[in-house]
Protein backbone atom coordinates (compact mmCIF):
# COMPACT_ATOMS: atom_id res chain seq x y z
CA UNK A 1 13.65 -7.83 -50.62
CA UNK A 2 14.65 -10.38 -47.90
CA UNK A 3 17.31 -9.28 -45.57
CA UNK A 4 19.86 -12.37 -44.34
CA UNK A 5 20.31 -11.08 -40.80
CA UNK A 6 21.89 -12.36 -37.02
CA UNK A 7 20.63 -11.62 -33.53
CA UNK A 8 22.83 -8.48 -33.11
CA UNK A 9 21.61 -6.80 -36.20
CA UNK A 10 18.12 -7.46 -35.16
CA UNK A 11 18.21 -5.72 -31.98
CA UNK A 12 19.47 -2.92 -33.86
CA UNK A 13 16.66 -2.84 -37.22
CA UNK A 14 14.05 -3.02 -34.80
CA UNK A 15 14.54 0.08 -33.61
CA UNK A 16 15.49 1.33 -36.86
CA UNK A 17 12.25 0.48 -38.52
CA UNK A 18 8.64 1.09 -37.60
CA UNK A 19 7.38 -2.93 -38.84
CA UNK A 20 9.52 -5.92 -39.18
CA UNK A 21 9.01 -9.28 -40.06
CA UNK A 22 11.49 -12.00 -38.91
CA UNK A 23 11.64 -15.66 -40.87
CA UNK A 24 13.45 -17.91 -38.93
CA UNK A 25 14.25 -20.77 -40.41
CA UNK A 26 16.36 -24.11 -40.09
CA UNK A 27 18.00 -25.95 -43.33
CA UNK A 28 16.16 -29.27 -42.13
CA UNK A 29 13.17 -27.80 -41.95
CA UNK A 30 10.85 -29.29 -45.50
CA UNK A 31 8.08 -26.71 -44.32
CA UNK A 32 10.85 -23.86 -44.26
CA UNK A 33 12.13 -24.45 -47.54
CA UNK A 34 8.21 -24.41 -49.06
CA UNK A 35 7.51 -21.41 -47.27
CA UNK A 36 10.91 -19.68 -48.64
CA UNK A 37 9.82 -18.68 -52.21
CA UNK A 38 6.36 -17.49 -50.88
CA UNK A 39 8.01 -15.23 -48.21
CA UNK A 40 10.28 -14.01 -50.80
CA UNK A 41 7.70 -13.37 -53.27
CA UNK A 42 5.62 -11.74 -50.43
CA UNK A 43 8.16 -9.16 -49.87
CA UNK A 44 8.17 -7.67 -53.36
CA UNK A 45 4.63 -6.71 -52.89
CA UNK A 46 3.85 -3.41 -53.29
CA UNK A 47 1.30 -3.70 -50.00
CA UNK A 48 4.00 -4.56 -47.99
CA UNK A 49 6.53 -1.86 -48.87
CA UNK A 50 6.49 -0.47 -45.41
CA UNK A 51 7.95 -3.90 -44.01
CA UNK A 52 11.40 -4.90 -43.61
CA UNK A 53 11.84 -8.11 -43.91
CA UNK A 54 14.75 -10.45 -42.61
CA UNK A 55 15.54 -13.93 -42.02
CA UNK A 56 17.57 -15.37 -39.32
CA UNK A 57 18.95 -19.10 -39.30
CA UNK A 58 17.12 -20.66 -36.28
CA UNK A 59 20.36 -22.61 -35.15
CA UNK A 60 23.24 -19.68 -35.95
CA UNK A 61 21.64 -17.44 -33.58
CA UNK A 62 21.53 -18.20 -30.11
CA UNK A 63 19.38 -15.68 -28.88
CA UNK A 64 16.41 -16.11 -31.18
CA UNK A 65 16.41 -20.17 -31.40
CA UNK A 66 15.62 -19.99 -27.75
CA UNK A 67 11.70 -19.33 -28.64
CA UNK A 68 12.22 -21.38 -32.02
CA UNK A 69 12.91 -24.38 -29.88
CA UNK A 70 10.25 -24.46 -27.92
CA UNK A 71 7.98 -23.59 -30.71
CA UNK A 72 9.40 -24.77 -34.22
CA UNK A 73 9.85 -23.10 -37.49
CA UNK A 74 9.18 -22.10 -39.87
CA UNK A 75 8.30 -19.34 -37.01
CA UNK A 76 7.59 -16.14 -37.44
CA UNK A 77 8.13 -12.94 -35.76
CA UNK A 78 6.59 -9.46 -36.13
CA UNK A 79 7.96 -5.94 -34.66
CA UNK A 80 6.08 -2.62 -34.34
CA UNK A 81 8.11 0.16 -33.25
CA UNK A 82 10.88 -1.64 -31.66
CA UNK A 83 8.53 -4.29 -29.97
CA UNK A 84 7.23 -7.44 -30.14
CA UNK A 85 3.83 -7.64 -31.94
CA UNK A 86 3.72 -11.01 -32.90
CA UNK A 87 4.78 -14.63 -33.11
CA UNK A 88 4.48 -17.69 -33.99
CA UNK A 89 4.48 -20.65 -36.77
CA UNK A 90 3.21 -19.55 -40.50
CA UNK A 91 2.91 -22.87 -42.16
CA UNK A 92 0.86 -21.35 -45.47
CA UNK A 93 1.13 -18.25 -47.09
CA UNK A 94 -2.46 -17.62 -46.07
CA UNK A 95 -0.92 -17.49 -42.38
CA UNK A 96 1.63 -15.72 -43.48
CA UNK A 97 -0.61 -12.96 -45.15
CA UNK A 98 -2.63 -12.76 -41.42
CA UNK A 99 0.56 -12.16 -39.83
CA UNK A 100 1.65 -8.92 -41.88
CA UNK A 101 -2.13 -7.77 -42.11
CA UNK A 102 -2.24 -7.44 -38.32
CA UNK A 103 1.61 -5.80 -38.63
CA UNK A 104 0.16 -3.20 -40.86
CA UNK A 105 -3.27 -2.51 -39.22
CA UNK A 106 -0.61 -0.94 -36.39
CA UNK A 107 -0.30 2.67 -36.45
């Protein structure tokens, strides 16, 4: 399941859960809205159970689209324990798939 979610509530899942996965996205983005059904899909995996998954709307949250900007989306975040693990843009699922690997692989 995919979690719609804002910069405030972010802050606070972090901490909540041990791995996150942020999707940021923006409505004029053609690679975003391929990547959207794959991201979903991804997140009903079994193998990824111990994920929460969210996704934030680049532009509604001003926070976050600070590091979108200067990198583009669709752009990806991942969270281990509260922290930054990794970021950056997933254009494929196979990128995508990389991402959470090295998000589980974390203990």
């Amino acid at each position: 399941m995919v979690t719609e979610s804002n910069d405030d509530e972010l802050r606070k899942i972090i901490f909540e859960r041990d791995k996150v996965i942020v999707k940021f996205t923006d409505k004029d983005c053609p690679v975003c809205k391929l990547m959207e059904p794959k991201y979903r899909k991804i997140a009903e995996e079994p193998m990824y159970s111990p994920v929460s998954f969210l996704r934030m709307d680049a532009k509604e949250n001003p926070v976050s689209s600070r590091e979108v900007r200067m990198k583009g989306t669709p752009f990806f975040a991942t969270y281990h324990n509260g922290t930054l693990a990794d970021c950056g843009i997933a254009a494929t699922e196979e990128e995508l798939r990389e991402m959470l690997q090295k998000l589980l692989q974390l203990s």
